[in-house]
N, C-alpha and C. Protein backbone atom coordinates (compact mmCIF):
# COMPACT_ATOMS: atom_id res chain seq x y z
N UNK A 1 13.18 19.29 -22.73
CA UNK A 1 12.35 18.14 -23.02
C UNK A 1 12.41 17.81 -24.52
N UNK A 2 12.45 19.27 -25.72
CA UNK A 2 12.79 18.66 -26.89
C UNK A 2 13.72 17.84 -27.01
N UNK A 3 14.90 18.20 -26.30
CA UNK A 3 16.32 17.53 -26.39
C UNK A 3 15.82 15.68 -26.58
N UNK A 4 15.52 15.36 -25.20
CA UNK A 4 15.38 14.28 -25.12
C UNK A 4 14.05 13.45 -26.18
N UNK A 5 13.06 14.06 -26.79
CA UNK A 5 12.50 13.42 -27.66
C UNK A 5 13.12 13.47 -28.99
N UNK A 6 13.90 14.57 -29.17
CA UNK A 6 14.67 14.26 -30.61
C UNK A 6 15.72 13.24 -30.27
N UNK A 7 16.15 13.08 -29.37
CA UNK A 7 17.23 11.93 -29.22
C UNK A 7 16.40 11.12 -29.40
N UNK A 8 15.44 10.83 -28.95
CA UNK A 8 14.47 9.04 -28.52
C UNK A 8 14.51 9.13 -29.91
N UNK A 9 13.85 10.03 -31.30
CA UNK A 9 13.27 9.98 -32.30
C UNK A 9 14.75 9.35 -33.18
N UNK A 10 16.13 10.07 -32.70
CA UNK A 10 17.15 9.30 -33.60
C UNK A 10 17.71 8.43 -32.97
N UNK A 11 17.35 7.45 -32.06
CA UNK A 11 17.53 6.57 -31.52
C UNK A 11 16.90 5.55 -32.09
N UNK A 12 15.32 5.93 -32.30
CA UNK A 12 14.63 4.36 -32.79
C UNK A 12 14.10 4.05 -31.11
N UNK A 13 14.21 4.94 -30.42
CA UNK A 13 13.57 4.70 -28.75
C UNK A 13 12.33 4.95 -28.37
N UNK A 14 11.20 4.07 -28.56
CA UNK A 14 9.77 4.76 -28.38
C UNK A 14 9.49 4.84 -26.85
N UNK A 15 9.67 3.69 -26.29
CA UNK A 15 10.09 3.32 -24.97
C UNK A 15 10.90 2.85 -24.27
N UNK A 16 11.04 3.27 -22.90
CA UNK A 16 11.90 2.57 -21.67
C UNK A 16 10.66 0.68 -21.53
N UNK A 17 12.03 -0.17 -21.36
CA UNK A 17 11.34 -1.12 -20.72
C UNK A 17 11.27 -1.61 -19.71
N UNK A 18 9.32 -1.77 -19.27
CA UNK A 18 9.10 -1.88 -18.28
C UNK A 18 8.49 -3.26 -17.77
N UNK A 19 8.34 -4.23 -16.69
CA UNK A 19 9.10 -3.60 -15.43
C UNK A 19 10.41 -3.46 -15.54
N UNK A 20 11.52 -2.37 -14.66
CA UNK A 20 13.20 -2.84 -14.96
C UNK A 20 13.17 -3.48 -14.33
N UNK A 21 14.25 -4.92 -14.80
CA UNK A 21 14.27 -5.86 -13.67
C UNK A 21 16.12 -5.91 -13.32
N UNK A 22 16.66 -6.02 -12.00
CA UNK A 22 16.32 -5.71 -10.85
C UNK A 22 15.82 -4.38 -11.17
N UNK A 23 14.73 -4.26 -9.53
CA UNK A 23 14.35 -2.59 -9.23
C UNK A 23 15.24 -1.92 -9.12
N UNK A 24 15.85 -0.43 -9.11
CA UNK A 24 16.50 0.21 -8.87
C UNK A 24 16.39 0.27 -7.17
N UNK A 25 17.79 0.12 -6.81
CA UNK A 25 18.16 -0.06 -5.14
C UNK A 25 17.44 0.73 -4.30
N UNK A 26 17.33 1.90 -4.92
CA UNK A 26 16.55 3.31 -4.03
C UNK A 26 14.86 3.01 -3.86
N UNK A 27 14.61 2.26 -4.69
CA UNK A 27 13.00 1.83 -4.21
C UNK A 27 13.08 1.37 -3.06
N UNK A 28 14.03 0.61 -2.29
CA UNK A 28 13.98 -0.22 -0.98
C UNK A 28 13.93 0.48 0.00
N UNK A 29 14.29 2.18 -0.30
CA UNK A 29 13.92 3.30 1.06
C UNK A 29 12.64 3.64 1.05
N UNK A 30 11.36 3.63 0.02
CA UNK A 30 10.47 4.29 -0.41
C UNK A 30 9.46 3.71 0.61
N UNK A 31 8.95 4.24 1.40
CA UNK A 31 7.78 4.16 2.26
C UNK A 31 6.51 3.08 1.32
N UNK A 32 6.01 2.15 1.86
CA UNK A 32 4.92 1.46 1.03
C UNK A 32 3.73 1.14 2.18
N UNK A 33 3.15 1.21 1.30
CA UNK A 33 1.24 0.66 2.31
C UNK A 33 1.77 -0.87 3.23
N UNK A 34 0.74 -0.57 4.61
CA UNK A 34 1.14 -1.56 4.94
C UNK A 34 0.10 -2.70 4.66
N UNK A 35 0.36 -4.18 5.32
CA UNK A 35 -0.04 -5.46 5.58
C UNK A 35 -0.39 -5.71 6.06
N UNK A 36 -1.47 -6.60 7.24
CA UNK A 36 -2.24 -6.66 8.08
C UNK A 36 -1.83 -8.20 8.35
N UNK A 37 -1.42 -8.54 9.69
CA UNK A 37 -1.06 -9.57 10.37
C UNK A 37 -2.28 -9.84 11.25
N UNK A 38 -3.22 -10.86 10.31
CA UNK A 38 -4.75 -11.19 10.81
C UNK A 38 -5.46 -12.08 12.14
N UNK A 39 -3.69 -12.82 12.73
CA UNK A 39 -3.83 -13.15 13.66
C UNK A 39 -3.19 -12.51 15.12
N UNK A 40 -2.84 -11.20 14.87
CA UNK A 40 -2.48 -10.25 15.72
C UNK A 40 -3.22 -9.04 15.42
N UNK A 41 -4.35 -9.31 14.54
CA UNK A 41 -5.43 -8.01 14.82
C UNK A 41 -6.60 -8.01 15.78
N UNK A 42 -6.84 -7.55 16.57
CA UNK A 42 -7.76 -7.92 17.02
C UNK A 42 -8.77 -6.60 17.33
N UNK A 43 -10.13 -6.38 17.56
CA UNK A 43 -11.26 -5.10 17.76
C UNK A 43 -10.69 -3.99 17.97
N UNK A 44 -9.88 -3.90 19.32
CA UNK A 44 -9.18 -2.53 19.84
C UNK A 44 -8.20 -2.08 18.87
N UNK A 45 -7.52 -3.15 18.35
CA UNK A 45 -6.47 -2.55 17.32
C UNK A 45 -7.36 -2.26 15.90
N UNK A 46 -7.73 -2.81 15.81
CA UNK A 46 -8.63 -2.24 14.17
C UNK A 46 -9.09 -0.73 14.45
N UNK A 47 -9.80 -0.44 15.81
CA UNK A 47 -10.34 0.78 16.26
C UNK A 47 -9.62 1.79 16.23
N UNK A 48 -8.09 1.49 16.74
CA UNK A 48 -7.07 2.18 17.10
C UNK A 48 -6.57 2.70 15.26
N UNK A 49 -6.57 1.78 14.50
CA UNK A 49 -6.01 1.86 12.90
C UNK A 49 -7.03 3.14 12.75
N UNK A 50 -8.39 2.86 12.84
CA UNK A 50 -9.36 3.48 11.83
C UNK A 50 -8.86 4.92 12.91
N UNK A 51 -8.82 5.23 13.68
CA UNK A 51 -8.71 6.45 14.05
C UNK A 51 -7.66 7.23 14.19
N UNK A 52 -6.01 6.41 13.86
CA UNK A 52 -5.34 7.21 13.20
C UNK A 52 -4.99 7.33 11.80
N UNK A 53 -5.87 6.84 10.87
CA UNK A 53 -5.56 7.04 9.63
C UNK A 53 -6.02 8.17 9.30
N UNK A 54 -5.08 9.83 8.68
CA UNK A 54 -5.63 10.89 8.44
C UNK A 54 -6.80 10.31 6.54
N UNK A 55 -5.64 9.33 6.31
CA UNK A 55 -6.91 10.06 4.85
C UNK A 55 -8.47 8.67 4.51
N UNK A 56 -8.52 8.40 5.85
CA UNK A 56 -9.60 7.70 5.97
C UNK A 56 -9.61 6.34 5.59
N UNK A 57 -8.54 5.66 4.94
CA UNK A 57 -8.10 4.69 3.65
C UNK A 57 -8.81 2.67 4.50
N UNK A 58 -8.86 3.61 6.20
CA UNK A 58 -9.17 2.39 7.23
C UNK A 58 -10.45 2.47 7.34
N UNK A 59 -11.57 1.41 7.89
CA UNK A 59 -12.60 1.86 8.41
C UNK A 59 -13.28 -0.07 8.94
N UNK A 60 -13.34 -0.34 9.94
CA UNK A 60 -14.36 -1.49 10.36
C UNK A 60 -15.84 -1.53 10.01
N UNK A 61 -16.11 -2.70 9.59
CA UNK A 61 -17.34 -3.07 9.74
C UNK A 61 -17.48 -4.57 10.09
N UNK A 62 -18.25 -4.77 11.06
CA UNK A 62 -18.06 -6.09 12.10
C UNK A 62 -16.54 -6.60 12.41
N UNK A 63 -16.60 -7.64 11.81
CA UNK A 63 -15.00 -8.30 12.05
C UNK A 63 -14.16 -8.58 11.25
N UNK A 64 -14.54 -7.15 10.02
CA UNK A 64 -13.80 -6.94 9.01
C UNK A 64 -13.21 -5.52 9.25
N UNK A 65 -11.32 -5.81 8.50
CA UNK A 65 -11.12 -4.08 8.58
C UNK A 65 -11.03 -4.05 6.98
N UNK A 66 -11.46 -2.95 6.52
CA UNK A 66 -11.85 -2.48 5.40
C UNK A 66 -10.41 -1.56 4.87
N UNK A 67 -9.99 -1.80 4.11
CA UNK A 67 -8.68 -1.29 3.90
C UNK A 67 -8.70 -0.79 2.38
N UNK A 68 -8.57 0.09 2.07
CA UNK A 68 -8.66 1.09 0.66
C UNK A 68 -7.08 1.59 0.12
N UNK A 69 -6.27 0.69 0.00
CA UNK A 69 -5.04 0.98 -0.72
C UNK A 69 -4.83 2.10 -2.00
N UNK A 70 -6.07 2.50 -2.35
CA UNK A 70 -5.89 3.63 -3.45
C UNK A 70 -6.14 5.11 -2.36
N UNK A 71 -6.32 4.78 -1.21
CA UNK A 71 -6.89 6.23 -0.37
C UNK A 71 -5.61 5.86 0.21
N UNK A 72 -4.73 5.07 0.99
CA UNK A 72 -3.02 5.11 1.72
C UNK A 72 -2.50 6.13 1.33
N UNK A 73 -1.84 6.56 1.94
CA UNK A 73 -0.73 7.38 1.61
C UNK A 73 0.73 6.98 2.19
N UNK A 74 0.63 6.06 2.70
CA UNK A 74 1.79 4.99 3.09
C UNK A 74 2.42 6.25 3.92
N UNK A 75 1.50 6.87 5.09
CA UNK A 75 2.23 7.81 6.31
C UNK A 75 2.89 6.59 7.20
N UNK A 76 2.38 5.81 7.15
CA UNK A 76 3.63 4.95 8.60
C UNK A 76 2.66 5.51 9.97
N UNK A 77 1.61 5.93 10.28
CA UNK A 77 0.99 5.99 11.22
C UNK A 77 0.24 4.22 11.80
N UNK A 78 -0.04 3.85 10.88
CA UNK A 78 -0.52 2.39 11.51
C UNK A 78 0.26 1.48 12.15
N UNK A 79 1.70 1.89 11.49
CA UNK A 79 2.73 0.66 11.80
C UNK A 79 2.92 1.21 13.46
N UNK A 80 2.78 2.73 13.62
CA UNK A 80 3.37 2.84 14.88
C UNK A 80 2.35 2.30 16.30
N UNK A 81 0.94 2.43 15.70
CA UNK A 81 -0.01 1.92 16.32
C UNK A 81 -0.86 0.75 16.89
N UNK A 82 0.15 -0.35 15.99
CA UNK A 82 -0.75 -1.59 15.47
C UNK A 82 0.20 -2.71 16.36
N UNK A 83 1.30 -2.41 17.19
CA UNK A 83 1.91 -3.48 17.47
C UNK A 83 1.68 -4.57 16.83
N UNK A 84 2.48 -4.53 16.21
CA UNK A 84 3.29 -5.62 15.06
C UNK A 84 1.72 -5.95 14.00
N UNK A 85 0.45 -5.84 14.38
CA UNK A 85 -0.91 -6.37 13.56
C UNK A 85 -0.60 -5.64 12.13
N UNK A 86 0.46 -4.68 12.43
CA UNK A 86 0.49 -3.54 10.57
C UNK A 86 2.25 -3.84 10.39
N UNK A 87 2.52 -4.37 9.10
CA UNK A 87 3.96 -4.59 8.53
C UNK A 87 3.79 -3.61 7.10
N UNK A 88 5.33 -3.25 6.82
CA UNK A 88 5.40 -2.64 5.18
C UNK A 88 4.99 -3.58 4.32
N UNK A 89 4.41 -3.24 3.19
CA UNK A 89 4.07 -4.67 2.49
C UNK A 89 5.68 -4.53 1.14
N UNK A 90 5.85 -3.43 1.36
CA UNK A 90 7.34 -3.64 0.74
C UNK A 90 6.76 -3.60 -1.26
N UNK A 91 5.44 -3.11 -1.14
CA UNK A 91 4.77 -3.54 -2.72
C UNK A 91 4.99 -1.65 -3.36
N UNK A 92 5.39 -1.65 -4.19
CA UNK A 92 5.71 -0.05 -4.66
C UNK A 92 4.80 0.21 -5.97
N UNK A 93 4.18 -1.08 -6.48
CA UNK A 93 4.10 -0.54 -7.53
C UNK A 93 2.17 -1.32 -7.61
N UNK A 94 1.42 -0.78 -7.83
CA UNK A 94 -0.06 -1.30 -7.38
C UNK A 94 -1.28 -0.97 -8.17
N UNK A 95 -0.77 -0.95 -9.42
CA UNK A 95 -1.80 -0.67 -10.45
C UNK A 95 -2.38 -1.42 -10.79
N UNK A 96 -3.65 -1.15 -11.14
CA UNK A 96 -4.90 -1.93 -11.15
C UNK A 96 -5.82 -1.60 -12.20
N UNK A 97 -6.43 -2.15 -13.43
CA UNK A 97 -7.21 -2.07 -14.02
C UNK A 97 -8.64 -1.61 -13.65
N UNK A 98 -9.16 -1.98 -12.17
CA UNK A 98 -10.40 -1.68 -11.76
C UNK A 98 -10.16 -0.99 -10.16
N UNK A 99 -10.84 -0.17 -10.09
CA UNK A 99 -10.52 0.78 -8.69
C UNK A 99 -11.05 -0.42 -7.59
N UNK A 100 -12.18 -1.21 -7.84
CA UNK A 100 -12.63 -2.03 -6.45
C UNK A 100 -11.72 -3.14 -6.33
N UNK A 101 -10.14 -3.40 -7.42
CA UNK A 101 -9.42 -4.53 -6.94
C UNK A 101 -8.80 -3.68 -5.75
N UNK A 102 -8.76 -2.14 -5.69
CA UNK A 102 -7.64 -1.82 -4.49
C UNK A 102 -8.38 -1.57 -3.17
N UNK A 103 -9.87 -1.87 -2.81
CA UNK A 103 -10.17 -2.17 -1.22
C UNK A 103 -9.89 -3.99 -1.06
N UNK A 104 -9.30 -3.75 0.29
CA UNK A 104 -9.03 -5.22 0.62
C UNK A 104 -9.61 -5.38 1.53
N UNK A 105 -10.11 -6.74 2.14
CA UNK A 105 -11.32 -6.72 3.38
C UNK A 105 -10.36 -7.57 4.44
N UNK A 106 -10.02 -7.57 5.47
CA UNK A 106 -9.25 -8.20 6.26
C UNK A 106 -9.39 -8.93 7.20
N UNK A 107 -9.43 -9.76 7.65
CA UNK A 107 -10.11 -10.61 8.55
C UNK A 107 -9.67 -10.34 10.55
N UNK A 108 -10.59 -9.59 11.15
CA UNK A 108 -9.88 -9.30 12.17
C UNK A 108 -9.90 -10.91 13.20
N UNK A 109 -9.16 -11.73 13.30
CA UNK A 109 -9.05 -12.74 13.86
C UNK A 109 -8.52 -12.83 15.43
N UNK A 110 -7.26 -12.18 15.68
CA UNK A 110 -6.81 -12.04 16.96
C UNK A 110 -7.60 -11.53 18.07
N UNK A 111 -7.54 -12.08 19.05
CA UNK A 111 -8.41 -11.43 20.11
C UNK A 111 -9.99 -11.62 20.61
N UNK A 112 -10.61 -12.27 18.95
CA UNK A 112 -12.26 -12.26 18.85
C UNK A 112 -12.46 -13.72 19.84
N UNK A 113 -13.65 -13.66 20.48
CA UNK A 113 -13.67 -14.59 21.25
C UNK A 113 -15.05 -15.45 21.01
């Protein structure tokens, strides 16, 4: 690790710049949180989300699904559950200045009568 800060130091390199633009290709394998397709969600499937999510990140209240993107762990359990209502959102990078921008409230629309 010295190695590489005495290089940065005779370089004149304080930092890498960020974002790189293009992403590096290998991000496009990387598992990401999914998306919620609001007119193919409907009660049973929100029910079905909240009870296989191990780290809790799902949870309903009325005819909202409550979605906590800082609790995801982008397992891919929803997508297998959700017929088609859960997509990758394909987003890798999700930093946020304030922890309450990362719950999202979702509108369960499909199905409600």
């Amino acid at each position: 690790m010295s190695l590489w800060f005495l290089r940065g130091l005779r370089r004149g390199v304080v930092t890498t710049r960020y974002p790189k633009t293009p992403p590096d290709p290998w991000t496009a394998t990387l598992p990401t949180p999914p998306s919620f397709v609001t007119d193919r969600l409907d009660i049973a499937t929100a029910d079905a989300l909240v009870a296989v999510c191990p780290p809790a990140a799902l949870r309903r209240e009325g005819l909202e699904l409550v979605y906590d993107v800082g609790a995801c762990t982008a397992c891919g359990r929803c997508l297998v559950v959700a017929d088609g209502a859960a997509v990758p959102s394909g987003q890798i990078e999700l930093a946020t200045q304030r922890r309450e921008d990362l719950v999202k409230r979702v509108a369960i629309e499909g199905g409600v009568q």
